[in-house]
PDB file of N, CA and C in Angstrom:
ATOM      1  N   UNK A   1       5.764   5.102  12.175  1.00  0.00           N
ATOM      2  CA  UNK A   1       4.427   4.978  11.627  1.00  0.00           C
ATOM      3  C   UNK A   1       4.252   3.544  11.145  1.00  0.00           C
ATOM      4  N   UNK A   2       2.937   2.868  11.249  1.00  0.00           N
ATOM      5  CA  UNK A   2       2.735   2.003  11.134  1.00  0.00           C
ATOM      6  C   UNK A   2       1.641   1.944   9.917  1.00  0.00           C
ATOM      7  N   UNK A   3       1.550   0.940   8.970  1.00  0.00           N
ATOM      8  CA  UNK A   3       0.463   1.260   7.730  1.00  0.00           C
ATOM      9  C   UNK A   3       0.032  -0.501   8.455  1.00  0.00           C
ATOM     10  N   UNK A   4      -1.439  -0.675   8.188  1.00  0.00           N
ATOM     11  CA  UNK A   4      -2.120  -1.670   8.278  1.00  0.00           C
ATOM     12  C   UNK A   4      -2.796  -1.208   7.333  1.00  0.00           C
ATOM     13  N   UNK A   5      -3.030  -2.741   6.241  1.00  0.00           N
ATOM     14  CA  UNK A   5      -3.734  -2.893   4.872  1.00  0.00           C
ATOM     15  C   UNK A   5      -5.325  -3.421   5.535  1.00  0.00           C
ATOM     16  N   UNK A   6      -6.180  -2.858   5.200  1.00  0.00           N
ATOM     17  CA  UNK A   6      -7.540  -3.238   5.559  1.00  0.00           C
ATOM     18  C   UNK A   6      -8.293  -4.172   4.436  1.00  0.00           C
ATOM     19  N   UNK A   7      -7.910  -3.772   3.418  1.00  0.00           N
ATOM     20  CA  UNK A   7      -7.855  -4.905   2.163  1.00  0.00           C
ATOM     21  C   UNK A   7      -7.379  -3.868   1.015  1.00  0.00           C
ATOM     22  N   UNK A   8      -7.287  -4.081  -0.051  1.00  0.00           N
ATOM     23  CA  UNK A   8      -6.733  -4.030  -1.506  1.00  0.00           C
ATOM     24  C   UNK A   8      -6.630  -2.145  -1.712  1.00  0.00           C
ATOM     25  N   UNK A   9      -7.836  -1.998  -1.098  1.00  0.00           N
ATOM     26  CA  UNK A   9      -8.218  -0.605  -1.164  1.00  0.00           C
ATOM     27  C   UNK A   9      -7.912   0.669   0.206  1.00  0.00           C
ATOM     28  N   UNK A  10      -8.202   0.018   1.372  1.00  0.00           N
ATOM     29  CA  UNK A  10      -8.666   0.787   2.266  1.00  0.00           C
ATOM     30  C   UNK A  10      -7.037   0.676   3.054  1.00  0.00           C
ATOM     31  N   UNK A  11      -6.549   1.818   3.938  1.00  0.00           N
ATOM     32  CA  UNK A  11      -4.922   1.498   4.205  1.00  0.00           C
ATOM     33  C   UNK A  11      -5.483   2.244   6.360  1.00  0.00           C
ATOM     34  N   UNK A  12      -5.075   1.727   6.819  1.00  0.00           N
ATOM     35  CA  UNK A  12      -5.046   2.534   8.475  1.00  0.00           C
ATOM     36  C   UNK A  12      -3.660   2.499   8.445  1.00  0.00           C
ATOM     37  N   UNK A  13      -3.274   4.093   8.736  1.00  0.00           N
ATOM     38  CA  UNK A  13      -2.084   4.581   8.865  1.00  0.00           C
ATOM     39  C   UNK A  13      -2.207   4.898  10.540  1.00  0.00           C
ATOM     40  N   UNK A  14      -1.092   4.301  11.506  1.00  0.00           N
ATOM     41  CA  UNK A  14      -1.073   4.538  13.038  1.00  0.00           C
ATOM     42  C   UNK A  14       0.132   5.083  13.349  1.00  0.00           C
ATOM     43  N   UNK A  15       0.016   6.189  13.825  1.00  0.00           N
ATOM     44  CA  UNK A  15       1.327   6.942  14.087  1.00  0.00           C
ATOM     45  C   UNK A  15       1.395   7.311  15.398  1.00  0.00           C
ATOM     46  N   UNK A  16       2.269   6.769  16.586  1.00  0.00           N
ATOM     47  CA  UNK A  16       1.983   7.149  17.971  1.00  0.00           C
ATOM     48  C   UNK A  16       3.614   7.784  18.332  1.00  0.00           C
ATOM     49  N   UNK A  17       3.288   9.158  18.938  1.00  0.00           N
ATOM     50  CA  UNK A  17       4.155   9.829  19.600  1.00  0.00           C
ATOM     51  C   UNK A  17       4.561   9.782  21.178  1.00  0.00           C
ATOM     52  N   UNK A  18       5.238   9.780  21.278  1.00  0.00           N
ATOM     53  CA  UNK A  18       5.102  10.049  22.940  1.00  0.00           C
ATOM     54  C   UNK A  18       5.243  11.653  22.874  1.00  0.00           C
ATOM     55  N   UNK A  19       4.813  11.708  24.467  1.00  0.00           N
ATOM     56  CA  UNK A  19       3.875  13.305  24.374  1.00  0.00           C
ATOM     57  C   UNK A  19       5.283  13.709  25.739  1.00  0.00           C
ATOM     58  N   UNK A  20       6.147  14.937  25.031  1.00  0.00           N
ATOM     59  CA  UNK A  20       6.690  15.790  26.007  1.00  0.00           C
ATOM     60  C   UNK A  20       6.009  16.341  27.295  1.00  0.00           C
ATOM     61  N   UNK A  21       6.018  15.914  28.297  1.00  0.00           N
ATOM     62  CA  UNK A  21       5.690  17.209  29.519  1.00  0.00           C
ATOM     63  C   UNK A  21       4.758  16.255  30.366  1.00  0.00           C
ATOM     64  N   UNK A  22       4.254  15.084  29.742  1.00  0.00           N
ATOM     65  CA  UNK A  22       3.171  14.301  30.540  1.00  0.00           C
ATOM     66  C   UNK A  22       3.445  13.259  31.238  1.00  0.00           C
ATOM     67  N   UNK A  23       2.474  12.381  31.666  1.00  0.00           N
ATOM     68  CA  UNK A  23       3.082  11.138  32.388  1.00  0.00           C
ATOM     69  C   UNK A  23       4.171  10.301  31.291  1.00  0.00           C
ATOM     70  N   UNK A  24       4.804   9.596  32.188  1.00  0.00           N
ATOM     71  CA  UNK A  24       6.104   8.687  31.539  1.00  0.00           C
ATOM     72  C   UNK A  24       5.255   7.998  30.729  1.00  0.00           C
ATOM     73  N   UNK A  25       5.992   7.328  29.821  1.00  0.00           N
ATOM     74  CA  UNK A  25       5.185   6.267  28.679  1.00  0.00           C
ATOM     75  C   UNK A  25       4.097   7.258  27.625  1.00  0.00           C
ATOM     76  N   UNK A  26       3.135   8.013  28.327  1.00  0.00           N
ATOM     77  CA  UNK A  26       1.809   8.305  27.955  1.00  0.00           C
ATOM     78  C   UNK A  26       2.864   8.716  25.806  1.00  0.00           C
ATOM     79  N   UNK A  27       1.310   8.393  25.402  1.00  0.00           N
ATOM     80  CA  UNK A  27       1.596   8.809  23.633  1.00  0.00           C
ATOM     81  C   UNK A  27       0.355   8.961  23.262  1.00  0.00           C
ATOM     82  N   UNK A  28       0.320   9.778  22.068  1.00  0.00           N
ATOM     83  CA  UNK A  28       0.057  10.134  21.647  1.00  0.00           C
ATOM     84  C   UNK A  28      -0.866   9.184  20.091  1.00  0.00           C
ATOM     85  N   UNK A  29      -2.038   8.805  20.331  1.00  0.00           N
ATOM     86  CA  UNK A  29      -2.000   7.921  18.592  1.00  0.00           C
ATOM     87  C   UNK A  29      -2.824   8.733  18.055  1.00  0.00           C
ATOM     88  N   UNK A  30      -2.025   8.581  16.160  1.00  0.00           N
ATOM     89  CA  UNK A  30      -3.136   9.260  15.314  1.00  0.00           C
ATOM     90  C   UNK A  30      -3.423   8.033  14.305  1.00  0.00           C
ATOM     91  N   UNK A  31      -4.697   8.240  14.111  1.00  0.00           N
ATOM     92  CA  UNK A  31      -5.051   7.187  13.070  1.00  0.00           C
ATOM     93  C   UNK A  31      -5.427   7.920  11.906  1.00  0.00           C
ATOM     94  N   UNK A  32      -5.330   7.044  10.696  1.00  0.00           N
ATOM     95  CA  UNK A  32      -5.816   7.837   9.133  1.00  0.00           C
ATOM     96  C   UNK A  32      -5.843   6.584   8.906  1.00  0.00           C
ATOM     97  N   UNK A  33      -6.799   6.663   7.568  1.00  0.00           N
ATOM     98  CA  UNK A  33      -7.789   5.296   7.311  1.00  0.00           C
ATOM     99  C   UNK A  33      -7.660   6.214   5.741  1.00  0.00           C
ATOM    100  N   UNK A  34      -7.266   5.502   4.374  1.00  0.00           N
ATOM    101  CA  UNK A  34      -7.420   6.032   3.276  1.00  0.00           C
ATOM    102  C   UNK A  34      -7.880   5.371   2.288  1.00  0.00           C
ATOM    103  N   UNK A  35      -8.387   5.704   1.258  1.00  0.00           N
ATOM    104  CA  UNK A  35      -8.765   4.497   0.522  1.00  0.00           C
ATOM    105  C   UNK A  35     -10.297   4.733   0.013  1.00  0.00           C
ATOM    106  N   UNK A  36     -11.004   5.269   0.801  1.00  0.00           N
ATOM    107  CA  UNK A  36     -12.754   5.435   0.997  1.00  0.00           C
ATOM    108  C   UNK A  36     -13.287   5.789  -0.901  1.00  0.00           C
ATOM    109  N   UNK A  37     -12.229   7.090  -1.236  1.00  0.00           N
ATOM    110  CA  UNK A  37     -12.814   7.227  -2.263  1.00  0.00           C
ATOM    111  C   UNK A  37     -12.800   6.391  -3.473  1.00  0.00           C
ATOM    112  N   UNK A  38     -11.878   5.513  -3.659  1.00  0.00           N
ATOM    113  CA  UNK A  38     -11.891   4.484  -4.123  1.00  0.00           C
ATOM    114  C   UNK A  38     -13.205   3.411  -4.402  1.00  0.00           C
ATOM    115  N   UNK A  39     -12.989   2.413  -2.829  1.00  0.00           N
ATOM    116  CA  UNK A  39     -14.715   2.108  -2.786  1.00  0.00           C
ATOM    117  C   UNK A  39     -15.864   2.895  -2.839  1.00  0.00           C
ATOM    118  N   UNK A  40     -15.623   4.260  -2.775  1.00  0.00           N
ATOM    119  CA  UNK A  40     -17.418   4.523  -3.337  1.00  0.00           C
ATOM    120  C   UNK A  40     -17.303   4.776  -4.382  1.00  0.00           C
ATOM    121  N   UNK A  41     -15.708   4.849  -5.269  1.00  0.00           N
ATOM    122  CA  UNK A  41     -15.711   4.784  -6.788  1.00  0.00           C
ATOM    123  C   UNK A  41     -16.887   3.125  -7.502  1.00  0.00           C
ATOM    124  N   UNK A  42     -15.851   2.446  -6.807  1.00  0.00           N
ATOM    125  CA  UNK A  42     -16.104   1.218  -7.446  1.00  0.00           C
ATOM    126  C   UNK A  42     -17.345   0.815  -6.622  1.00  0.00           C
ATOM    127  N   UNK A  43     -17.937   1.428  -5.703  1.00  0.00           N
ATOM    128  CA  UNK A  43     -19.841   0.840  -5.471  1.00  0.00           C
ATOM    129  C   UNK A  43     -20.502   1.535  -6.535  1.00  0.00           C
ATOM    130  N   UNK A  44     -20.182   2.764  -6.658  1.00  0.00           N
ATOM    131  CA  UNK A  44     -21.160   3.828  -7.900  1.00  0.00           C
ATOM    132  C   UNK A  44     -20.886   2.855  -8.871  1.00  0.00           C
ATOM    133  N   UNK A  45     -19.907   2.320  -9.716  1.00  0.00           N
ATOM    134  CA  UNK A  45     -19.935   1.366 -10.953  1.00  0.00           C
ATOM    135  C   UNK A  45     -20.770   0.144 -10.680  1.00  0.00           C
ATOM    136  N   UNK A  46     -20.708  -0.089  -9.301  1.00  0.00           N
ATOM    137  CA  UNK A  46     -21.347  -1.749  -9.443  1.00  0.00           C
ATOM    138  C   UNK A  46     -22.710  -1.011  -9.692  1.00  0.00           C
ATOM    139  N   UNK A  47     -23.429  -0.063  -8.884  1.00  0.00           N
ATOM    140  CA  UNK A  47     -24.640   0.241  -8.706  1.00  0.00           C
ATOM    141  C   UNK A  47     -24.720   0.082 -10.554  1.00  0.00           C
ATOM    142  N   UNK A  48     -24.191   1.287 -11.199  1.00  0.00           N
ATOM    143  CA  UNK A  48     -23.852   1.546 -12.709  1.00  0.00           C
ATOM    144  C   UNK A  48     -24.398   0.133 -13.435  1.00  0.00           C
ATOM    145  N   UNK A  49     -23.685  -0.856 -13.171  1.00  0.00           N
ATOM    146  CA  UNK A  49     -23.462  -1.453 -14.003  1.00  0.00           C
ATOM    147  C   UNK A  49     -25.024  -2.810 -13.844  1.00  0.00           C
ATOM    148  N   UNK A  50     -24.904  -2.798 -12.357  1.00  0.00           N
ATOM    149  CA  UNK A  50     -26.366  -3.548 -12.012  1.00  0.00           C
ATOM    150  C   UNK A  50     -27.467  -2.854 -12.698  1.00  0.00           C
ATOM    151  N   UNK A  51     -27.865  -2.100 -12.912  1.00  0.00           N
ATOM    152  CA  UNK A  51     -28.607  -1.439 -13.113  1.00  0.00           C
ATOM    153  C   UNK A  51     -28.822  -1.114 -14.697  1.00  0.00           C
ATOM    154  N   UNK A  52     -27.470  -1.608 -15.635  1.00  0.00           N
ATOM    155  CA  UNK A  52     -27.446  -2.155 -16.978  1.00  0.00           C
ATOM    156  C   UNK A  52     -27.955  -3.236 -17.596  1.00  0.00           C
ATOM    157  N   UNK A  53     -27.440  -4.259 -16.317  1.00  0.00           N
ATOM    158  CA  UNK A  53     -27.931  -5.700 -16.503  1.00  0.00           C
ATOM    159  C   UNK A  53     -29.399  -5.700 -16.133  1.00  0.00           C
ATOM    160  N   UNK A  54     -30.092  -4.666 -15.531  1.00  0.00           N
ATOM    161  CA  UNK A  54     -31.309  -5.029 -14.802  1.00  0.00           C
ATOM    162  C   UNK A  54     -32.479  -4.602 -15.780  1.00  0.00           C
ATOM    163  N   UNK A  55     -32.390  -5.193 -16.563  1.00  0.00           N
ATOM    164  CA  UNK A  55     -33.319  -5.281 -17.980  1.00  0.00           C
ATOM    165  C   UNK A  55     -33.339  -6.886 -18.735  1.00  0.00           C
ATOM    166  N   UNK A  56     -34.343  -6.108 -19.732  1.00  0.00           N
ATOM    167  CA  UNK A  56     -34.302  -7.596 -20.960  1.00  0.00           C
ATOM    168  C   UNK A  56     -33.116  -7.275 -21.685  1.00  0.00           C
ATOM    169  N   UNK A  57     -32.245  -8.116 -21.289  1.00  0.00           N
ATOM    170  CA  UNK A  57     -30.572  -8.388 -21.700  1.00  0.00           C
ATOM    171  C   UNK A  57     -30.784  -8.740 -23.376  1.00  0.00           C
ATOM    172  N   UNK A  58     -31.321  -9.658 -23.459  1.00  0.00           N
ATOM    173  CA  UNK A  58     -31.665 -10.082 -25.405  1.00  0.00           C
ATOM    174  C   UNK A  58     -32.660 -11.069 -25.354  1.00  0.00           C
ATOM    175  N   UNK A  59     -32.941 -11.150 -26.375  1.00  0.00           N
ATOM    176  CA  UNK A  59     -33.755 -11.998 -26.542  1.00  0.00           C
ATOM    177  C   UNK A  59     -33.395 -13.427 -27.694  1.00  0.00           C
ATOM    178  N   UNK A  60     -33.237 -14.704 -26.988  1.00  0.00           N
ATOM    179  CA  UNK A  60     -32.879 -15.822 -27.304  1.00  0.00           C
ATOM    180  C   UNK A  60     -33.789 -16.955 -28.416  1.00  0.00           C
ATOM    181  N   UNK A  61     -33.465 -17.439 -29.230  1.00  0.00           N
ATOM    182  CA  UNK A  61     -34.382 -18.416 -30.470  1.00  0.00           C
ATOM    183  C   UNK A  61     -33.202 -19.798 -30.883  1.00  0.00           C
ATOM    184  N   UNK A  62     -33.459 -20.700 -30.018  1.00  0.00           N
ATOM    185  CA  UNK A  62     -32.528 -21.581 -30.225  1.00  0.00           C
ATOM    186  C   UNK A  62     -33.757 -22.521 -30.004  1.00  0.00           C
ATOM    187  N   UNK A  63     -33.111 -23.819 -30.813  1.00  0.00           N
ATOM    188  CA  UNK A  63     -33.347 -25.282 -31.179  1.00  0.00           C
ATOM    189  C   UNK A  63     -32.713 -25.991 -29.701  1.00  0.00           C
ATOM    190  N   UNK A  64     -33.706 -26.337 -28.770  1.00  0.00           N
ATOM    191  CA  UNK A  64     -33.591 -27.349 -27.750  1.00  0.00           C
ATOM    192  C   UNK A  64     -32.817 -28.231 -27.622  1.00  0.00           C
ATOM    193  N   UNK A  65     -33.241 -29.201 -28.985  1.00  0.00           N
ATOM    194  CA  UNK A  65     -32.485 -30.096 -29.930  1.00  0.00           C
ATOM    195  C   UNK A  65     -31.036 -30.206 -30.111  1.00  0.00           C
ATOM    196  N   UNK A  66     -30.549 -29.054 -30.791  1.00  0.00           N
ATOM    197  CA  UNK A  66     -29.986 -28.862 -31.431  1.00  0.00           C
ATOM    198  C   UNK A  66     -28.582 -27.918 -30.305  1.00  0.00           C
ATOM    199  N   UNK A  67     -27.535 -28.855 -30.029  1.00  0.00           N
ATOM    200  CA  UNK A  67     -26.185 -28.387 -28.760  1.00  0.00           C
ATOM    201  C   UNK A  67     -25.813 -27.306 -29.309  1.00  0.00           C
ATOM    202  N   UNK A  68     -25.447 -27.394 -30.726  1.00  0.00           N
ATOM    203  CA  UNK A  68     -24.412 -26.273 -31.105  1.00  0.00           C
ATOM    204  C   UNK A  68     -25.434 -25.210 -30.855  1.00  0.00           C
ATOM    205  N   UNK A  69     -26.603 -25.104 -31.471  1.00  0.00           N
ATOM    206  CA  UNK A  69     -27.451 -24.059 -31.081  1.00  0.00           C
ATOM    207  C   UNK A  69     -27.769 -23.666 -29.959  1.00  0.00           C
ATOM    208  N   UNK A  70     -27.640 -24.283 -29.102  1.00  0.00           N
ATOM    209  CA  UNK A  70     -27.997 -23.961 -27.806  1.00  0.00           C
ATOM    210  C   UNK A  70     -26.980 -23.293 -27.054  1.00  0.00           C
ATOM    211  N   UNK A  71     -25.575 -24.001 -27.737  1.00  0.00           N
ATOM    212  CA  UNK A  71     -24.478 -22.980 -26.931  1.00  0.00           C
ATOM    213  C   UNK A  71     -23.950 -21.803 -27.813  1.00  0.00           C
ATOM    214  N   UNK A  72     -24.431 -21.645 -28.983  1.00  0.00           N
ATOM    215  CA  UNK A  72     -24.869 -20.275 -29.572  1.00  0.00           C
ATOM    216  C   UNK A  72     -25.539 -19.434 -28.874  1.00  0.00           C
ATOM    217  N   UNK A  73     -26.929 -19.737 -28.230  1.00  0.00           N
ATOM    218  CA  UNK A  73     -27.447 -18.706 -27.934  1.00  0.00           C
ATOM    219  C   UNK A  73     -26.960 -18.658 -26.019  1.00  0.00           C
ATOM    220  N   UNK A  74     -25.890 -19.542 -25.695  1.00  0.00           N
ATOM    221  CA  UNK A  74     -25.256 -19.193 -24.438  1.00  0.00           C
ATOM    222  C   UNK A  74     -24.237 -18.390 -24.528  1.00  0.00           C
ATOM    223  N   UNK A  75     -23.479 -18.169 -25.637  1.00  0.00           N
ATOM    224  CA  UNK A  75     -22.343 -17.206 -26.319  1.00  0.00           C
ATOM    225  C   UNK A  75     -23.619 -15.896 -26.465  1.00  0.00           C
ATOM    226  N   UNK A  76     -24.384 -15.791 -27.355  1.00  0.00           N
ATOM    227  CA  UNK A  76     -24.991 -14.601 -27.226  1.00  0.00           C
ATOM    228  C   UNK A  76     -25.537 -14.142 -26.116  1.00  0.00           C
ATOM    229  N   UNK A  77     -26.043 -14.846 -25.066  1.00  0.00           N
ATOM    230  CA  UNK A  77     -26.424 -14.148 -23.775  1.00  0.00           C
ATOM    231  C   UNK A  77     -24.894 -13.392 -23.428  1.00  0.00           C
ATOM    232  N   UNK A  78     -23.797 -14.173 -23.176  1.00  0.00           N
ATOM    233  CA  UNK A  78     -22.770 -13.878 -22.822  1.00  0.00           C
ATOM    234  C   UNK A  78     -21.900 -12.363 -23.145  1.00  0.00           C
ATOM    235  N   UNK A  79     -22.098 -12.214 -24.952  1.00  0.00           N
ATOM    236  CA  UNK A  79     -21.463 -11.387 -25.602  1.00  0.00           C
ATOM    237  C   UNK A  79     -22.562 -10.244 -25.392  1.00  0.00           C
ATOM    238  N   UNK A  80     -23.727 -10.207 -25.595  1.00  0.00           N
ATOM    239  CA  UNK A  80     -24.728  -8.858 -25.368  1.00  0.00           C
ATOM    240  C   UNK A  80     -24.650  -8.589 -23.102  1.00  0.00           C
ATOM    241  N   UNK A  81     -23.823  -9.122 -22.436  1.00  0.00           N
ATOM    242  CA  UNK A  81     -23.856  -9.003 -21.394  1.00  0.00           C
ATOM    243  C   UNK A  81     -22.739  -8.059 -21.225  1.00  0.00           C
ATOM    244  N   UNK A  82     -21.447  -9.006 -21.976  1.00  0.00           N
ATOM    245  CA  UNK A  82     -19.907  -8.190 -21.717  1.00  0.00           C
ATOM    246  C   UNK A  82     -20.174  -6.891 -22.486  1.00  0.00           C
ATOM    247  N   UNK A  83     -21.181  -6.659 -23.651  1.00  0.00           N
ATOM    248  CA  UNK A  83     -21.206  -5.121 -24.199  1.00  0.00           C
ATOM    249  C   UNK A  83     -21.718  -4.471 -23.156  1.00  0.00           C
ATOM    250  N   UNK A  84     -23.232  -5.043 -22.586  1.00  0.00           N
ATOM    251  CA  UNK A  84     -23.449  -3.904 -21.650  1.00  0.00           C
ATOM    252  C   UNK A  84     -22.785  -3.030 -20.495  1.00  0.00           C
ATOM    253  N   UNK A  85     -21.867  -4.233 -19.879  1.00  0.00           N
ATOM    254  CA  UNK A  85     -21.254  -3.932 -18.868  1.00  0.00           C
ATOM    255  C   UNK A  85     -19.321  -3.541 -19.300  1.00  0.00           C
ATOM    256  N   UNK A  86     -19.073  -3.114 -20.477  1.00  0.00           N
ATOM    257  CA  UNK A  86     -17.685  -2.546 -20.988  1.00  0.00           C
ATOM    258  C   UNK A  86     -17.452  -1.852 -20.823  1.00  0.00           C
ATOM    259  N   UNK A  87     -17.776  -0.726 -19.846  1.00  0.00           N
ATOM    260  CA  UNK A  87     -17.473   0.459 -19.373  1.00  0.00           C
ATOM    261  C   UNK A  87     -16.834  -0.028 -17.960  1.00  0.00           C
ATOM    262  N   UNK A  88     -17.444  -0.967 -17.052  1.00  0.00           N
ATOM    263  CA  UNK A  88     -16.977  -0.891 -15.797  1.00  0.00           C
ATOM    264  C   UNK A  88     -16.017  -2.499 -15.628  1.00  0.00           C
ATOM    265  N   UNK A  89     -15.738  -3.096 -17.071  1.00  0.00           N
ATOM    266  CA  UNK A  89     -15.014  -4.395 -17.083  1.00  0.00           C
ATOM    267  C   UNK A  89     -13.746  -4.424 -15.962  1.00  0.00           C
ATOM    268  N   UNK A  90     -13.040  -3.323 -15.353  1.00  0.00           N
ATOM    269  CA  UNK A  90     -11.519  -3.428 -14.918  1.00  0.00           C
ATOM    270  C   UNK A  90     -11.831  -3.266 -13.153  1.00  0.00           C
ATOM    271  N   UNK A  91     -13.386  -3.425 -12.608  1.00  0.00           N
ATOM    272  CA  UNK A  91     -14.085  -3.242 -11.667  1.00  0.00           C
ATOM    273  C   UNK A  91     -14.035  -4.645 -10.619  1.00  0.00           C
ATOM    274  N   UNK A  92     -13.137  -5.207  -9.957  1.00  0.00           N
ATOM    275  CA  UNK A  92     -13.359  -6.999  -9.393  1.00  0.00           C
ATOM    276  C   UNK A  92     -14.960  -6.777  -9.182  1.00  0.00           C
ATOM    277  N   UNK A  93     -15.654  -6.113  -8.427  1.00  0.00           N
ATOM    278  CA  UNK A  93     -17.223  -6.544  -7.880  1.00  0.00           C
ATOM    279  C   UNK A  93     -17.891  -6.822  -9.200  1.00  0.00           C
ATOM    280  N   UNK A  94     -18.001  -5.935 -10.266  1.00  0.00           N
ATOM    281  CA  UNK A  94     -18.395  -5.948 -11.705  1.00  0.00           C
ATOM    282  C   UNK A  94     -18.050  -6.976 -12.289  1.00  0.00           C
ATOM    283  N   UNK A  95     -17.114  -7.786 -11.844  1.00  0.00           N
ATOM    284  CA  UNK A  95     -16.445  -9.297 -12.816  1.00  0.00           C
ATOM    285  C   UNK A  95     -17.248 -10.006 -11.927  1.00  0.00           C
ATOM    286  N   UNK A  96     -17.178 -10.017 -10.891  1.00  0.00           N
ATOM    287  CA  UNK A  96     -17.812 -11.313  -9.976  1.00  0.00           C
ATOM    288  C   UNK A  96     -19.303 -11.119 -10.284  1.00  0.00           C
ATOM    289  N   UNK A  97     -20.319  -9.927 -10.508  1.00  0.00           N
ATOM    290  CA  UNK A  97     -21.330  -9.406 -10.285  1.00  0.00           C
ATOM    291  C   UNK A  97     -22.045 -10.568 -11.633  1.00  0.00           C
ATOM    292  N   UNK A  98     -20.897 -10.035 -13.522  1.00  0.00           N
ATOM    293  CA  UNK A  98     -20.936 -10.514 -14.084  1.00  0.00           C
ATOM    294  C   UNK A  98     -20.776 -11.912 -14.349  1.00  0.00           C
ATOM    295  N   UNK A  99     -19.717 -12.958 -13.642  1.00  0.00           N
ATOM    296  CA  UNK A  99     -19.276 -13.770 -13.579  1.00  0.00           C
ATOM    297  C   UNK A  99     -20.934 -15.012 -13.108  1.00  0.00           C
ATOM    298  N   UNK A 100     -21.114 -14.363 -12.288  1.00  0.00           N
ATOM    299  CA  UNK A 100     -22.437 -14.908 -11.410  1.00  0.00           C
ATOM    300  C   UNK A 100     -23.927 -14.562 -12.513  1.00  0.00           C
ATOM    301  N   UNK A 101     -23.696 -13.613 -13.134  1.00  0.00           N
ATOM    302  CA  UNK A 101     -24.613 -13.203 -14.123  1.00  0.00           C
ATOM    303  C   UNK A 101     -24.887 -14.532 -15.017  1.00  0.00           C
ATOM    304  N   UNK A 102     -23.878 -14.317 -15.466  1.00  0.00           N
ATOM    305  CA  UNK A 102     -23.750 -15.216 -17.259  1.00  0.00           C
ATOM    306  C   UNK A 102     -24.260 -16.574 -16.605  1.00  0.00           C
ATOM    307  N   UNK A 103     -23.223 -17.043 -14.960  1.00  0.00           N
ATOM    308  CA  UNK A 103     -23.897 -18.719 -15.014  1.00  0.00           C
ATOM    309  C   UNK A 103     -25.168 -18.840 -14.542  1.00  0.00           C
ATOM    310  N   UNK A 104     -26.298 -17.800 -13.659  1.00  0.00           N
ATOM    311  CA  UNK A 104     -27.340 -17.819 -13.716  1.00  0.00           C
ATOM    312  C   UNK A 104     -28.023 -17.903 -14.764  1.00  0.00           C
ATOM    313  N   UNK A 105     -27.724 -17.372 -16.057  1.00  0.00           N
ATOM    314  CA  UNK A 105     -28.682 -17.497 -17.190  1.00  0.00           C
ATOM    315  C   UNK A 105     -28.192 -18.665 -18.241  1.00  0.00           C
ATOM    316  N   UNK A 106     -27.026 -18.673 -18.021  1.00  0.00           N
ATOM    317  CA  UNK A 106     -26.585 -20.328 -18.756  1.00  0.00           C
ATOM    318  C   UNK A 106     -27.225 -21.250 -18.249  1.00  0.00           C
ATOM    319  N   UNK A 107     -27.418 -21.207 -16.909  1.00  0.00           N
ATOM    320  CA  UNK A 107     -28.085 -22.656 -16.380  1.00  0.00           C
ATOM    321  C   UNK A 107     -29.822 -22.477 -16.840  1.00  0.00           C
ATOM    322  N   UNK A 108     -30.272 -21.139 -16.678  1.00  0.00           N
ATOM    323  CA  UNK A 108     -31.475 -21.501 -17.244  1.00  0.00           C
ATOM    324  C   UNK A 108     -31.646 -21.641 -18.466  1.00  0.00           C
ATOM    325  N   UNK A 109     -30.850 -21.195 -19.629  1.00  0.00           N
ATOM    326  CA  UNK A 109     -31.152 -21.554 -21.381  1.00  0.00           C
ATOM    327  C   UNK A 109     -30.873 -23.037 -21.317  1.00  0.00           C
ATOM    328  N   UNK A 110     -29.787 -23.795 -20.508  1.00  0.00           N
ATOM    329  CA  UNK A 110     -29.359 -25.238 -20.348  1.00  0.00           C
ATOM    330  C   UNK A 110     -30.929 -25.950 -19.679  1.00  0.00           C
ATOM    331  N   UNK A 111     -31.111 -25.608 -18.904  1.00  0.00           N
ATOM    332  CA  UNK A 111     -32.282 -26.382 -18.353  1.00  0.00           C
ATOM    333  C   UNK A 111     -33.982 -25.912 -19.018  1.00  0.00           C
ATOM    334  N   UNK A 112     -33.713 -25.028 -19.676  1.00  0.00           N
ATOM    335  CA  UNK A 112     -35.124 -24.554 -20.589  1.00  0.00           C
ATOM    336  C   UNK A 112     -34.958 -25.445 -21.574  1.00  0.00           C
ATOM    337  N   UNK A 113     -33.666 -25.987 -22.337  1.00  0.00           N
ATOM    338  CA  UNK A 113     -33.173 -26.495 -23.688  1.00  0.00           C
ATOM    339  C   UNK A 113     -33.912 -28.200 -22.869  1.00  0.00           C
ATOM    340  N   UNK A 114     -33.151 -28.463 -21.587  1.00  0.00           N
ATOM    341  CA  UNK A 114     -33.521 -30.435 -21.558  1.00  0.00           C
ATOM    342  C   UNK A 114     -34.645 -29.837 -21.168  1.00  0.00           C
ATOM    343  N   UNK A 115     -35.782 -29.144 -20.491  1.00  0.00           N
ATOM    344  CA  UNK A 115     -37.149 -29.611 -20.391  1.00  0.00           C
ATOM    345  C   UNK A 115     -37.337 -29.484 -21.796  1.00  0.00           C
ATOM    346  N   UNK A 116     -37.120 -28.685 -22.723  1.00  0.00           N
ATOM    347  CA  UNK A 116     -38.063 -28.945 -24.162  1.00  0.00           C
ATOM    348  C   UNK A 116     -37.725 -30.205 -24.865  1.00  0.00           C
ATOM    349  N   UNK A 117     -36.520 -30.530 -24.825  1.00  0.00           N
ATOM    350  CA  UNK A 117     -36.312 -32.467 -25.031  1.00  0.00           C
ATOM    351  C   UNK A 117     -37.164 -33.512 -24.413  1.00  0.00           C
ATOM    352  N   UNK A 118     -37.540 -32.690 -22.998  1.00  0.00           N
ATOM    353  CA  UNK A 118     -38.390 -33.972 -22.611  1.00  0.00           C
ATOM    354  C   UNK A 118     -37.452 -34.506 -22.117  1.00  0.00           C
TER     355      UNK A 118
END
């Protein structure tokens, strides 16, 4: 038997017999593919967890001006994000989902902060 890794999750198991009574050589293959319930574990969480983030996350009051304040209220986008999504944290799509989250909205409190500087 042969196991081929399809990635992290998914496994093709190939098991070929040769077949008593038939032509020379001729075999037999069985394939099994395992893993499935896994990924539709971890799509139901991403769905889960998108669908947490897919609201008004918080609401932000920072000084333009003012750095430390500004990366205050980039820590609070951050920390009201990791609460919402603490159920499905041990999820890779959910880290990357998040990961991509936080710097989409960092870059806009960063670039909302220099247009109000002018």
């Amino acid at each position: 038997m042969h196991v081929l890794r399809l990635d992290q999750r998914l496994q093709l198991k190939v098991d070929s017999k040769t077949l008593a009574g038939k032509a020379e050589g001729a075999k037999m293959v069985s394939l099994k593919i395992t893993g499935f319930h896994q990924v539709e574990r971890e799509l139901k969480e991403l769905s889960e967890a998108t669908a947490a983030l897919d609201a008004n996350i918080c609401q932000l009051k920072f000084d333009p001006s003012n750095r430390s304040d500004v990366e205050r209220a980039v820590r609070q986008m951050e920390t009201e994000i990791d609460r919402r999504i603490s159920r499905w944290r041990n999820n890779a799509a959910v880290k990357t989902l998040v990961e991509k989250t936080k710097a989409r909205f960092r870059k806009e409190i960063l670039d909302r902060a220099s247009a109000a500087k002018g």
